[in-house]
Protein backbone atom coordinates (compact mmCIF):
# COMPACT_ATOMS: atom_id res chain seq x y z
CA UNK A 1 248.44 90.64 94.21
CA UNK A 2 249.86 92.05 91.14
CA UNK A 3 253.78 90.50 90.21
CA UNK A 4 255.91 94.24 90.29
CA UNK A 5 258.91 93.68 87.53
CA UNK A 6 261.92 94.75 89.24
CA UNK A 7 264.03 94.00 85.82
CA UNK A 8 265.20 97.93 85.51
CA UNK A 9 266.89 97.59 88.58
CA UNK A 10 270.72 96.72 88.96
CA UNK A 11 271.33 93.45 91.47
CA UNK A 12 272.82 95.70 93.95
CA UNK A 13 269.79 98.05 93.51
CA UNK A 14 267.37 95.12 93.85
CA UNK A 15 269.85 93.71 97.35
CA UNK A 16 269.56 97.24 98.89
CA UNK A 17 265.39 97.17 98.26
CA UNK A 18 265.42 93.79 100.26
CA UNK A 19 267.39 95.51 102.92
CA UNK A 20 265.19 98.27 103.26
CA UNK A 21 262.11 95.91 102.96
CA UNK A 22 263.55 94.06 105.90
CA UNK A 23 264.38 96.89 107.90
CA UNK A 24 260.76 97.79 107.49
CA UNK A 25 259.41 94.95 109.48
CA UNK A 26 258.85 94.92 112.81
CA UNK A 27 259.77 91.74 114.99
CA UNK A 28 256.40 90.72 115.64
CA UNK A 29 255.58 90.86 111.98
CA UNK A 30 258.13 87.62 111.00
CA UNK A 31 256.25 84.41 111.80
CA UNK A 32 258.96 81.99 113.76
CA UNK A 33 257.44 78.04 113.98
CA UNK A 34 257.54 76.48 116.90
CA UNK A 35 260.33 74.38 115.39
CA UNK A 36 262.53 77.44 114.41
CA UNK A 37 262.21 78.78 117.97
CA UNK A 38 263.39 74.96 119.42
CA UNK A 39 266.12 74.99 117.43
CA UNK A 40 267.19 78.70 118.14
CA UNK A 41 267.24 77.35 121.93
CA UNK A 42 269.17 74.49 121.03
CA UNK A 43 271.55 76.42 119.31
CA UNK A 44 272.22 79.03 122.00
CA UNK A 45 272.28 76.44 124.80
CA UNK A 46 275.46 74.61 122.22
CA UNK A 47 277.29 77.96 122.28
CA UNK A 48 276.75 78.70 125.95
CA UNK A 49 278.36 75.27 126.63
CA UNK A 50 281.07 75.31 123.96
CA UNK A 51 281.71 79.14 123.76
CA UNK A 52 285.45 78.53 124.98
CA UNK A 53 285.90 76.07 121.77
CA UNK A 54 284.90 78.79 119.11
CA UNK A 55 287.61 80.08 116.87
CA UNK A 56 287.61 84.02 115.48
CA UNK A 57 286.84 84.50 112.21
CA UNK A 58 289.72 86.10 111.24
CA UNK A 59 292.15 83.40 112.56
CA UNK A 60 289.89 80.80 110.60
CA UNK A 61 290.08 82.81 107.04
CA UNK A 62 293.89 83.41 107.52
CA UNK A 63 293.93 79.25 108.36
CA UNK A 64 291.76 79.27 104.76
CA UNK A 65 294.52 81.65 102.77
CA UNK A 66 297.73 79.65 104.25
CA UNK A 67 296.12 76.37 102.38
């Protein structure tokens, strides 16, 4: 396949092209390893466990300006 120069476009021209490249895919199209689909499980078992320990995001960036 042919490199396409995307030079002439602007970074926020060439952000909003991945976007809509993404948005083009369907699920089934994105390969997900075995090992990326462990660790997804791992991860969601951690937050149903520790989901009363999580902190909004808000409350941690104001925590971030105060300092």
């Amino acid at each position: 396949m042919a490199a396409i120069e995307f030079n002439h476009l602007s970074p926020q021209e060439r952000l909003d092209l991945i976007g809509q490249l993404w948005e083009s895919l369907t699920p089934d199209a994105v390969p997900v390893t075995q090992a990326q689909k462990n660790e997804i499980k791992r991860r969601l078992a951690t937050l149903d466990r520790d989901i009363d320990q999580g902190r909004d995001a808000d409350d941690i960036l104001a925590d971030f300006r105060r300092q």
